[in-house]
N, C-alpha and C. Protein backbone atom coordinates (compact mmCIF):
# COMPACT_ATOMS: atom_id res chain seq x y z
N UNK A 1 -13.73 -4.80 16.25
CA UNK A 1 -13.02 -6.06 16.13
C UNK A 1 -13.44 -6.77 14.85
N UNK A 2 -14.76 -6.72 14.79
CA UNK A 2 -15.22 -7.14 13.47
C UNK A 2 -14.94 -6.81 12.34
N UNK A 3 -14.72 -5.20 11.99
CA UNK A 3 -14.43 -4.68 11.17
C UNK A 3 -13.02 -5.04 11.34
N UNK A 4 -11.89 -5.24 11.70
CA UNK A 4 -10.36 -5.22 11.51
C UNK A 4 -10.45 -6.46 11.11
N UNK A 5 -11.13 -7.45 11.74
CA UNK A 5 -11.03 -8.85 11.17
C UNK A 5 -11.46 -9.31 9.83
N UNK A 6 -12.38 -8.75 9.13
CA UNK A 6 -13.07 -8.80 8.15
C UNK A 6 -12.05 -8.08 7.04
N UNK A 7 -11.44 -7.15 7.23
CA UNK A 7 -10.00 -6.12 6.56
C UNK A 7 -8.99 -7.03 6.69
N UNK A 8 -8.65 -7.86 7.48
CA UNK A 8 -7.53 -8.36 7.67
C UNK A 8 -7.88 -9.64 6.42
N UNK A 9 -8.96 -10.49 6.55
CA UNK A 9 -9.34 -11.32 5.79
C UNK A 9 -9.19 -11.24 4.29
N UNK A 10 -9.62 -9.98 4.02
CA UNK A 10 -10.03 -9.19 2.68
C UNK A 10 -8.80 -9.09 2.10
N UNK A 11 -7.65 -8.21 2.89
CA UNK A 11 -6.23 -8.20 2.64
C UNK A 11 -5.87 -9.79 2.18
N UNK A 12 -5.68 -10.47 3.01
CA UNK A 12 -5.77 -11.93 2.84
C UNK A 12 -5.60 -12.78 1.74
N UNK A 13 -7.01 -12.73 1.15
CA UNK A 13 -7.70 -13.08 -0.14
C UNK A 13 -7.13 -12.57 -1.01
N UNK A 14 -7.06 -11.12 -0.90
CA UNK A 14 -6.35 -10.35 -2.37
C UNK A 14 -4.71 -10.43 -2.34
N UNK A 15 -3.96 -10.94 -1.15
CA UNK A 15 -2.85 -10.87 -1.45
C UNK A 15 -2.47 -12.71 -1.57
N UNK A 16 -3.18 -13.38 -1.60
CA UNK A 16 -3.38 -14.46 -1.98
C UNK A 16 -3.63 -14.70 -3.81
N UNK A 17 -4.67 -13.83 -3.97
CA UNK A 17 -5.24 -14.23 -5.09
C UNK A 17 -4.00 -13.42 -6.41
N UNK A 18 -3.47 -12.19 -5.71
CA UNK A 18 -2.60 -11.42 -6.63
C UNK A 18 -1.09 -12.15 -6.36
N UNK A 19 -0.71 -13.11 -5.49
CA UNK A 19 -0.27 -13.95 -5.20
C UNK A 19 0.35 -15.18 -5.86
N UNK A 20 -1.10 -15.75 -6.66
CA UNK A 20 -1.64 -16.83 -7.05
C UNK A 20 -0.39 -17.24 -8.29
N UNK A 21 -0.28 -18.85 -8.31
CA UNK A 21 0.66 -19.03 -9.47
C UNK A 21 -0.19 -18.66 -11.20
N UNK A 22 -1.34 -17.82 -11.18
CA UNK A 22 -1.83 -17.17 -12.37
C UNK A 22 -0.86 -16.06 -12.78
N UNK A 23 -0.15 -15.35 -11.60
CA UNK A 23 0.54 -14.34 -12.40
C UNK A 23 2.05 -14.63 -11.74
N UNK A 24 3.01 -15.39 -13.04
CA UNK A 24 3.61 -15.46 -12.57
C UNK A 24 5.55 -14.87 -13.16
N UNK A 25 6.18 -14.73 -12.16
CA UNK A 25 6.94 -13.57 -13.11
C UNK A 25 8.02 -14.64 -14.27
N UNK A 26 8.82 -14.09 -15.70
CA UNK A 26 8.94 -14.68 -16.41
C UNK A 26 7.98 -15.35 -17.29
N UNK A 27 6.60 -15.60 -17.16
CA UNK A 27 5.60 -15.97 -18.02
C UNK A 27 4.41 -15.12 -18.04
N UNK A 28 3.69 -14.64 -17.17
CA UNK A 28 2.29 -13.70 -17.38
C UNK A 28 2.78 -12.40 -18.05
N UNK A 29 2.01 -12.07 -19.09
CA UNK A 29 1.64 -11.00 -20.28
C UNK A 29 1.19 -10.12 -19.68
N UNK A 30 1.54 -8.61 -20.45
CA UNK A 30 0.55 -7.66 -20.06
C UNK A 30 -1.08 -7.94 -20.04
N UNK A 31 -1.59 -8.31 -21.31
CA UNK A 31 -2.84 -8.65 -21.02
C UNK A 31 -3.23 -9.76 -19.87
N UNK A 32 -2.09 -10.80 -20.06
CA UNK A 32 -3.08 -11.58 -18.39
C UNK A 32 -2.58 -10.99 -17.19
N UNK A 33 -1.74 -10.10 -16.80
CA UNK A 33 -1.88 -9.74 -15.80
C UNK A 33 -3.06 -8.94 -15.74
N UNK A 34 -3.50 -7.69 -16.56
CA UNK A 34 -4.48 -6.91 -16.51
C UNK A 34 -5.90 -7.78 -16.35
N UNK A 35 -5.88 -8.66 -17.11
CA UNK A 35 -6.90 -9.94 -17.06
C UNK A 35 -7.03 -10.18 -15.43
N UNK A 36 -5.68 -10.85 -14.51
CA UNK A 36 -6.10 -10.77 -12.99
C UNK A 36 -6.41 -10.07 -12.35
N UNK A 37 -5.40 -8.63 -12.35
CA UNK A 37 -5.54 -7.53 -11.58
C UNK A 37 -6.48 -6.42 -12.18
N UNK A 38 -6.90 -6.35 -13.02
CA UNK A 38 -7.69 -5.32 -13.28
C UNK A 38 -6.75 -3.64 -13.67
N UNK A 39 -7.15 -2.85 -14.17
CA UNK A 39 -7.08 -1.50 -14.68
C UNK A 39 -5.43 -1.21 -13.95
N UNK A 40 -4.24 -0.58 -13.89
CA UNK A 40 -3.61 -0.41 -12.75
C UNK A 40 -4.11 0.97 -12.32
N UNK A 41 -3.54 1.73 -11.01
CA UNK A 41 -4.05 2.83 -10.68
C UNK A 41 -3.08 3.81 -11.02
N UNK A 42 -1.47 3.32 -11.54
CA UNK A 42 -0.35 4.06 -12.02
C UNK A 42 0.34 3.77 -12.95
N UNK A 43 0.70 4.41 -14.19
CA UNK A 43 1.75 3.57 -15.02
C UNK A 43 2.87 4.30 -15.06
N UNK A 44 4.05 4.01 -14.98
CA UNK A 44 5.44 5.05 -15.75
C UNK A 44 6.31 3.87 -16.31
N UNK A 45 6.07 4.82 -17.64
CA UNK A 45 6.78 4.28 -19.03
C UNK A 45 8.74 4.51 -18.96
N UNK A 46 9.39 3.68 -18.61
CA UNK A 46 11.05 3.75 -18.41
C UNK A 46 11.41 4.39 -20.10
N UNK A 47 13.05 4.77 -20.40
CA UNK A 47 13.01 4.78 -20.96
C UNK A 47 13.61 3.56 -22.34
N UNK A 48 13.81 2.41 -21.36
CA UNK A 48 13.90 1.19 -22.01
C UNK A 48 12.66 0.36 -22.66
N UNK A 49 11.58 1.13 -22.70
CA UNK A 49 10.59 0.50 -23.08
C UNK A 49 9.83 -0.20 -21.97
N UNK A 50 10.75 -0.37 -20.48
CA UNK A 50 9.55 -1.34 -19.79
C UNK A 50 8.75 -0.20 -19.15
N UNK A 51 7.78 -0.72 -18.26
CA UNK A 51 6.86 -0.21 -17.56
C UNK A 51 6.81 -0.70 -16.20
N UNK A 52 6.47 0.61 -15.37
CA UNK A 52 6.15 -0.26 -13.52
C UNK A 52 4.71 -0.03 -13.37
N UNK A 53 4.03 -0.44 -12.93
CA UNK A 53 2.41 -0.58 -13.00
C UNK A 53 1.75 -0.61 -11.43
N UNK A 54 1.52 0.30 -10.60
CA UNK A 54 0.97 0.74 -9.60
C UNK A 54 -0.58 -0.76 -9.72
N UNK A 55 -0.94 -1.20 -8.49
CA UNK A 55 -2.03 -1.79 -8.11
C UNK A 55 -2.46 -1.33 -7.22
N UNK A 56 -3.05 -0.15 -6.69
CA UNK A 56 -3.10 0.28 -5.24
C UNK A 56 -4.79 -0.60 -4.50
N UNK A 57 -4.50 -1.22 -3.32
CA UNK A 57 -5.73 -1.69 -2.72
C UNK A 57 -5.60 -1.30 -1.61
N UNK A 58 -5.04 -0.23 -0.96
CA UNK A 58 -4.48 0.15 0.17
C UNK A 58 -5.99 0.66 0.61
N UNK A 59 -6.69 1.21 -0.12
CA UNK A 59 -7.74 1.95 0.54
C UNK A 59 -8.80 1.03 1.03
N UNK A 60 -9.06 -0.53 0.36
CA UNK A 60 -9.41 -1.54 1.00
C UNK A 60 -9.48 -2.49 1.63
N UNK A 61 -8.14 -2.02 2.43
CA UNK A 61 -7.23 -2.70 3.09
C UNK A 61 -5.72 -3.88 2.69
N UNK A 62 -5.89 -4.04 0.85
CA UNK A 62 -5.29 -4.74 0.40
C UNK A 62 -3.44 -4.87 0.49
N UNK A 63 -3.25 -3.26 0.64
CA UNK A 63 -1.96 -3.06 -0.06
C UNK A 63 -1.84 -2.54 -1.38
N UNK A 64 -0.72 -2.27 -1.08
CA UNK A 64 -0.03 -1.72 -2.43
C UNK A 64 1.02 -2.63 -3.01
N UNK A 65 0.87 -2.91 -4.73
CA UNK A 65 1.38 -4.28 -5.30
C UNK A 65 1.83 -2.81 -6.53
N UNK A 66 3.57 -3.42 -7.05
CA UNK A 66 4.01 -2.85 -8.28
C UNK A 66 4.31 -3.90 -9.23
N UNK A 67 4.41 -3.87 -10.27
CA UNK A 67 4.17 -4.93 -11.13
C UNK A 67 5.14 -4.37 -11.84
N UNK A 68 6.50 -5.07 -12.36
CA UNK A 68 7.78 -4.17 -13.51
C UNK A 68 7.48 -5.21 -14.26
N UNK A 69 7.67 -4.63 -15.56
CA UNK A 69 6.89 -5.21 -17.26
C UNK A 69 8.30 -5.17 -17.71
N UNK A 70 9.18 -6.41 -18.80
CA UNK A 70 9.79 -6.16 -19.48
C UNK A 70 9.26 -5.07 -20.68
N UNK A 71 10.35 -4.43 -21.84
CA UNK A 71 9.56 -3.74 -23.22
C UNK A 71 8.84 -5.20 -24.21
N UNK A 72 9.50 -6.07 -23.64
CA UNK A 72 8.36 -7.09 -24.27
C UNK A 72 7.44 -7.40 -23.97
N UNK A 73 6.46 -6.89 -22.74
CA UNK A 73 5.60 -7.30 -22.18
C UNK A 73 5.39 -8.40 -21.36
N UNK A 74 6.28 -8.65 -20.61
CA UNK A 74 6.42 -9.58 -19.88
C UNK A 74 6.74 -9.19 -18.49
N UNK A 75 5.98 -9.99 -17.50
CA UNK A 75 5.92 -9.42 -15.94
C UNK A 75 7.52 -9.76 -15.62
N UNK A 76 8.29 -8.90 -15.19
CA UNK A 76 9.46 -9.25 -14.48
C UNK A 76 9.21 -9.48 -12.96
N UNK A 77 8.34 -9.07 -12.66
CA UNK A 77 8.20 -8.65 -10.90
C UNK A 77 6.89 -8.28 -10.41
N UNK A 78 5.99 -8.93 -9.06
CA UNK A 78 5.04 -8.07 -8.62
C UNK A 78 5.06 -8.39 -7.41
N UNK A 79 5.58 -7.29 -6.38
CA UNK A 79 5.42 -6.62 -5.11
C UNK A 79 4.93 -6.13 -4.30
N UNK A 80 4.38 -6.37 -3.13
CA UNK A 80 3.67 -5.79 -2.11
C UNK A 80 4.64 -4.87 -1.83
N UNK A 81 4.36 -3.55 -2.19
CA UNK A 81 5.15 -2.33 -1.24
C UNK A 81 5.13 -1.80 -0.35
N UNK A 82 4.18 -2.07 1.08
CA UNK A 82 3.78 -1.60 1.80
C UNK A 82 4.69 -2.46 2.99
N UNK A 83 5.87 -2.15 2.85
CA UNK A 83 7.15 -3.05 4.05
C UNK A 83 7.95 -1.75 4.34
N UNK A 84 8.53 -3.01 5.51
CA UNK A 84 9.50 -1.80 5.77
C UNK A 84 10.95 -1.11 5.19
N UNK A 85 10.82 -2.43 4.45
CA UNK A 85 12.45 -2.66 3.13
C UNK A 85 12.09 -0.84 2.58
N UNK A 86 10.69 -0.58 1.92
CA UNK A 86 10.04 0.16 1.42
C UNK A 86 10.32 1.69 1.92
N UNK A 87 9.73 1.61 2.96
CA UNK A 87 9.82 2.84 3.98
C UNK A 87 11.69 3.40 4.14
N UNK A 88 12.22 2.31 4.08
CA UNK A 88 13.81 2.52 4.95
C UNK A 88 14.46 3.12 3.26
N UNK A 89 13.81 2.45 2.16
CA UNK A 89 14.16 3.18 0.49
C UNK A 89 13.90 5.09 0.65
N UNK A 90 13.30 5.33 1.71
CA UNK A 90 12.52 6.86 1.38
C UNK A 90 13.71 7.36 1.69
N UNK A 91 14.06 8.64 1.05
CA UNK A 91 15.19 9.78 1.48
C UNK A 91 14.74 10.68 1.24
N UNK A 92 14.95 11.87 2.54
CA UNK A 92 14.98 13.21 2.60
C UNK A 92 15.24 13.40 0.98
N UNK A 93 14.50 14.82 0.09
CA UNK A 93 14.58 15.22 -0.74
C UNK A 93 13.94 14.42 -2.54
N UNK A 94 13.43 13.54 -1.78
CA UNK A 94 12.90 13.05 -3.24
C UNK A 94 11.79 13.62 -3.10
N UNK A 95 10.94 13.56 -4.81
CA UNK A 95 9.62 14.10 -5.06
C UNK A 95 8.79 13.12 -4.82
N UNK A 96 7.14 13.95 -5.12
CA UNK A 96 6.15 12.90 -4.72
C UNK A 96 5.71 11.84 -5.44
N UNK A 97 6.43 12.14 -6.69
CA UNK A 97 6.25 11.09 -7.95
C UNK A 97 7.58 9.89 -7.23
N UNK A 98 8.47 10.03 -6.94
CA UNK A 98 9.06 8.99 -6.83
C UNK A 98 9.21 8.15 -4.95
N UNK A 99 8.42 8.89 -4.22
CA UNK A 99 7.85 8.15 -2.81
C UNK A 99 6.42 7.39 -3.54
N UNK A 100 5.71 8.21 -4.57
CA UNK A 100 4.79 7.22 -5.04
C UNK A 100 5.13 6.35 -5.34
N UNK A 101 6.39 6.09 -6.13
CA UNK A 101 6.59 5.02 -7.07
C UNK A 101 7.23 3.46 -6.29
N UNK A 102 7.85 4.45 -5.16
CA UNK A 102 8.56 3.17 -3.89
C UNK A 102 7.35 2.78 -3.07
N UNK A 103 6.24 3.88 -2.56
CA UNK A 103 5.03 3.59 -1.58
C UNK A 103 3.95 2.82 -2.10
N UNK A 104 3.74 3.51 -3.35
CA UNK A 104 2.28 3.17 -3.88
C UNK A 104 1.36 4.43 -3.81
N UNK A 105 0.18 4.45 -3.83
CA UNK A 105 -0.58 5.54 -3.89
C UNK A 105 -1.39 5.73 -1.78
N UNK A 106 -1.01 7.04 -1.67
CA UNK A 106 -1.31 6.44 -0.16
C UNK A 106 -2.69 6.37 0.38
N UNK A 107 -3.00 5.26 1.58
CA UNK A 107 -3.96 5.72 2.04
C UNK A 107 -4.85 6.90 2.53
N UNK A 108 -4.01 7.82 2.64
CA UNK A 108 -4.98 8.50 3.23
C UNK A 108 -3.71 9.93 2.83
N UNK A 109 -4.34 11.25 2.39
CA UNK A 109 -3.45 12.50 2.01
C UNK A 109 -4.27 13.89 2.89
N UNK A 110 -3.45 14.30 3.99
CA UNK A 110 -3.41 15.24 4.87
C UNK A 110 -3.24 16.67 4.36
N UNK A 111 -3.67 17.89 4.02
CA UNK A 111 -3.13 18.91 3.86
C UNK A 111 -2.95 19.68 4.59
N UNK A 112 -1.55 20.09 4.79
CA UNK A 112 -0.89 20.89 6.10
C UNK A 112 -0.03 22.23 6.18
N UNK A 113 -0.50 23.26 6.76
CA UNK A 113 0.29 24.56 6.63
C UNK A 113 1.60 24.04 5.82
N UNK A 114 1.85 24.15 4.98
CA UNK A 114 3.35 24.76 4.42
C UNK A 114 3.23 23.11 3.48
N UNK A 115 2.09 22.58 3.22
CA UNK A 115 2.71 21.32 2.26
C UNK A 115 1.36 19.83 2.77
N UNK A 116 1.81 18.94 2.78
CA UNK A 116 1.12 17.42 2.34
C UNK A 116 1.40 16.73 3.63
N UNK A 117 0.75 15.17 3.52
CA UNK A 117 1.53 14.51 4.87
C UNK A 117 0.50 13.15 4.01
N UNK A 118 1.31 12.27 3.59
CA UNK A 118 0.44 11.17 2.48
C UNK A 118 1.13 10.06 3.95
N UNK A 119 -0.18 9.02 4.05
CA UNK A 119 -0.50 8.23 5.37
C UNK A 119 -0.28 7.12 4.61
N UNK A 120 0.20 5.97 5.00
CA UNK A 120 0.07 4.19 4.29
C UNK A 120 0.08 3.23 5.69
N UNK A 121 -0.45 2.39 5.70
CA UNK A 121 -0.60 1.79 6.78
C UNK A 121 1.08 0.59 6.30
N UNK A 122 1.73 0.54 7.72
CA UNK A 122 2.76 -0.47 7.52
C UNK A 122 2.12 -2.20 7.25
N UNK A 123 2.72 -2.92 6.34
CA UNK A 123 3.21 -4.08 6.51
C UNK A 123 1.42 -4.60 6.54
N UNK A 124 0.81 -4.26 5.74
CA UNK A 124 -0.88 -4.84 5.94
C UNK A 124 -0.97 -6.37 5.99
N UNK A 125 -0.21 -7.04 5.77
CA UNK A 125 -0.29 -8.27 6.38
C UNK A 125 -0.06 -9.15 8.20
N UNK A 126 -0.40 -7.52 8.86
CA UNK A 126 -0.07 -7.76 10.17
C UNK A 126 -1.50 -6.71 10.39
N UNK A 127 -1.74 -7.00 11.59
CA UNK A 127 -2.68 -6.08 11.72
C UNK A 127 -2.03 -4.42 12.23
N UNK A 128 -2.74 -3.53 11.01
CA UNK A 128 -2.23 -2.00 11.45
C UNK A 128 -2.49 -1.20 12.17
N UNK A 129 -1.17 -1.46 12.86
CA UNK A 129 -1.18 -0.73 13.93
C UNK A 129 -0.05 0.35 13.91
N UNK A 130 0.44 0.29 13.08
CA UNK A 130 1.60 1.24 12.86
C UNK A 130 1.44 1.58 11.26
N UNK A 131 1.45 3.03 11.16
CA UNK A 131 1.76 3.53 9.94
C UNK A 131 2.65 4.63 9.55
N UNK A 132 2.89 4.52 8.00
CA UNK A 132 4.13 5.67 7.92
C UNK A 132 3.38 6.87 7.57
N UNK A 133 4.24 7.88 7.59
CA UNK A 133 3.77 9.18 7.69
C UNK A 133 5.01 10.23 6.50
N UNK A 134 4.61 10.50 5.60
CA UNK A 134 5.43 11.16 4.87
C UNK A 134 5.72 12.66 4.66
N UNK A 135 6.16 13.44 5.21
CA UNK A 135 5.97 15.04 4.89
C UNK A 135 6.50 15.70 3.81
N UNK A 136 5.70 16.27 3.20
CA UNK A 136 5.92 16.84 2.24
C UNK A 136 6.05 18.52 2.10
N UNK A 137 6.88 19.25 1.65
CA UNK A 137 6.90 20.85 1.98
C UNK A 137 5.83 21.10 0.58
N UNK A 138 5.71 22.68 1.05
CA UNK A 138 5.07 22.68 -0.15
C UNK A 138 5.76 23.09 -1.67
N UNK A 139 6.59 22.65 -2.15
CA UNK A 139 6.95 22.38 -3.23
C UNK A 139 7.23 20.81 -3.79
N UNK A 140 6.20 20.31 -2.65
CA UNK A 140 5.95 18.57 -3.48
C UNK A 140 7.69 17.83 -2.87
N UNK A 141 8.35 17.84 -2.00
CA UNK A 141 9.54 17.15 -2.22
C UNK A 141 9.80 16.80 -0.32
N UNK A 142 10.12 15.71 -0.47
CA UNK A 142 9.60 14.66 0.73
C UNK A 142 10.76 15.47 1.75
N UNK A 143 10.13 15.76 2.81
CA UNK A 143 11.32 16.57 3.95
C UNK A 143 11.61 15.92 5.58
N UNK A 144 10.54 14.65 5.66
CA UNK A 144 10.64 13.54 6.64
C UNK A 144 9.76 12.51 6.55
N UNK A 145 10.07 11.50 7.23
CA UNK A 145 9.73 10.38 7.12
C UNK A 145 9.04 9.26 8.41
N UNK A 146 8.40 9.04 9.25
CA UNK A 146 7.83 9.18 10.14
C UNK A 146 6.78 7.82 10.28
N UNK A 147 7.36 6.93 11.36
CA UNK A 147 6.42 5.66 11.65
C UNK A 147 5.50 6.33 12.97
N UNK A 148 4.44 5.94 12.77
CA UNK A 148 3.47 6.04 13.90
C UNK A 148 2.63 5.25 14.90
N UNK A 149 2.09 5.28 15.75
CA UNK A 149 1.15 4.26 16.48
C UNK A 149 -0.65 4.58 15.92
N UNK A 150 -1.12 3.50 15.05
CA UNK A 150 -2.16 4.26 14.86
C UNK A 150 -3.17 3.55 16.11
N UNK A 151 -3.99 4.78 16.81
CA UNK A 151 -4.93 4.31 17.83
C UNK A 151 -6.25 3.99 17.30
N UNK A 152 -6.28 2.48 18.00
CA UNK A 152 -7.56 2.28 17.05
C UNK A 152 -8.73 1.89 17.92
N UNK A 153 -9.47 2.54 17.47
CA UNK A 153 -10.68 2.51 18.52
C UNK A 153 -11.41 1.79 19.28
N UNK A 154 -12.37 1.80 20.05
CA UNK A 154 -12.94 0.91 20.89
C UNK A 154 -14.23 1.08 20.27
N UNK A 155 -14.54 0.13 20.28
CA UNK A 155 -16.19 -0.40 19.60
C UNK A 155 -17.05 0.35 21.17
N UNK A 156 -18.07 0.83 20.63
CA UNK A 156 -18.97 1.63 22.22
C UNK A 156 -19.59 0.18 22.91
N UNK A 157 -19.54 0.64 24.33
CA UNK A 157 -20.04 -0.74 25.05
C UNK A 157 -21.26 -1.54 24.42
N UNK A 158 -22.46 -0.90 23.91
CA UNK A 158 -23.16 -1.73 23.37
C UNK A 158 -22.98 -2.68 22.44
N UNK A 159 -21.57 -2.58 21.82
CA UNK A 159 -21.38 -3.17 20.72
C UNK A 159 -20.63 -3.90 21.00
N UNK A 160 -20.15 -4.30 22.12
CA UNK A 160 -19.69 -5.71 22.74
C UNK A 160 -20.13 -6.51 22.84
N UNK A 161 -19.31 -7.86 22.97
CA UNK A 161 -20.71 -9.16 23.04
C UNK A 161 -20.44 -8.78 24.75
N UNK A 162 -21.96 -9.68 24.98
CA UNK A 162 -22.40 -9.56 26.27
C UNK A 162 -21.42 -10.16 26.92
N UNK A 163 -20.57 -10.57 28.15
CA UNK A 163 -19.73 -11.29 28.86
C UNK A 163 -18.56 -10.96 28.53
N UNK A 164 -18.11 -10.58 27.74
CA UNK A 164 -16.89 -10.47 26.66
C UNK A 164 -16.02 -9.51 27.51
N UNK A 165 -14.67 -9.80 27.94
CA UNK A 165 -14.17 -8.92 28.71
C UNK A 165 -13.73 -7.82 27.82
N UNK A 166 -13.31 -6.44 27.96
CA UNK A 166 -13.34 -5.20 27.35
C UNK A 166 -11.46 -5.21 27.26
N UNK A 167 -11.48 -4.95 26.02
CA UNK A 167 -9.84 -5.19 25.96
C UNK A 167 -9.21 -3.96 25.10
N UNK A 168 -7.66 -3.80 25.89
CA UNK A 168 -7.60 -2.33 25.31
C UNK A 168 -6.91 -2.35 23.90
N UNK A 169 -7.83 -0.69 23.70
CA UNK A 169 -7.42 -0.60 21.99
C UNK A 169 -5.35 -0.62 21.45
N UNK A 170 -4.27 -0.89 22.61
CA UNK A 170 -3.33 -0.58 22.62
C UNK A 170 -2.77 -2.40 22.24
């Protein structure tokens, strides 16, 4: 409980702070966005000169944020991608470069007889309990698409507070 609450918080903060009227679209620069957000974890160069810029915090519970750059350097847009608008964008037959580019980078990457299975937790501004599930064959190109129940565990009795009634992980 502690740990989800403390993730949920964390998410919180960073989607607050990446949030924040510091980056804001029509005025923040490449350099001040990089100035807020730090390094990105993806870039692809269009061929209009702009850029979409991956933020992945998914692995710290944050989410996944895309950032579209005019060729002048100017933020047009920055997005939490981890919705369901997101998920319902996926179609049978795209590659893994372009479920990256709608998902973000995923939490968690499965390797499975005949191909991949890249994990993202839904909608991290709710607590996750549901995540998507992407399959991949093995020639890299997305072949289903798949929401799940993720079961989340029970802390062992000692690690309850004392009195505290025991409540289920569902």
């Amino acid at each position: 409980m502690f740990k989800s609450t403390l993730l949920l918080l964390l998410a919180s903060l960073l989607a607050a702070c990446i949030g924040s009227s510091s980056v804001e679209p029509g005025k923040t620069t490449l350099p001040q966005l990089l100035e807020q957000l730090g390094q990105p974890s993806m870039v692809w160069s269009e061929r209009d000169g702009s850029l979409q810029m991956e933020f992945a915090r998914v692995t710290q519970g944050g989410g996944n944020f895309m950032a579209r750059l005019a060729p002048s350097g100017v933020l047009l847009s920055l997005q939490q991608v981890l919705t369901e608008a997101s998920v319902d964008a996926l179609r049978q037959g795209m590659s893994r470069d372009e479920v990256r580019r709608q998902m973000g980078r995923p939490a968690r990457t499965e390797h499975v007889a005949g191909g991949e299975v890249w994990h993202w937790p839904l909608d991290v501004r709710r607590p996750a309990n549901w995540q998507v599930d992407a399959h991949f064959g093995a020639e890299g190109i997305l072949q289903e698409v798949r929401r799940s129940r993720i079961r989340l565990e029970r802390p062992a009795p000692e690690a309850r507070l004392a009195g505290q009634p025991e409540r289920s992980p569902l």
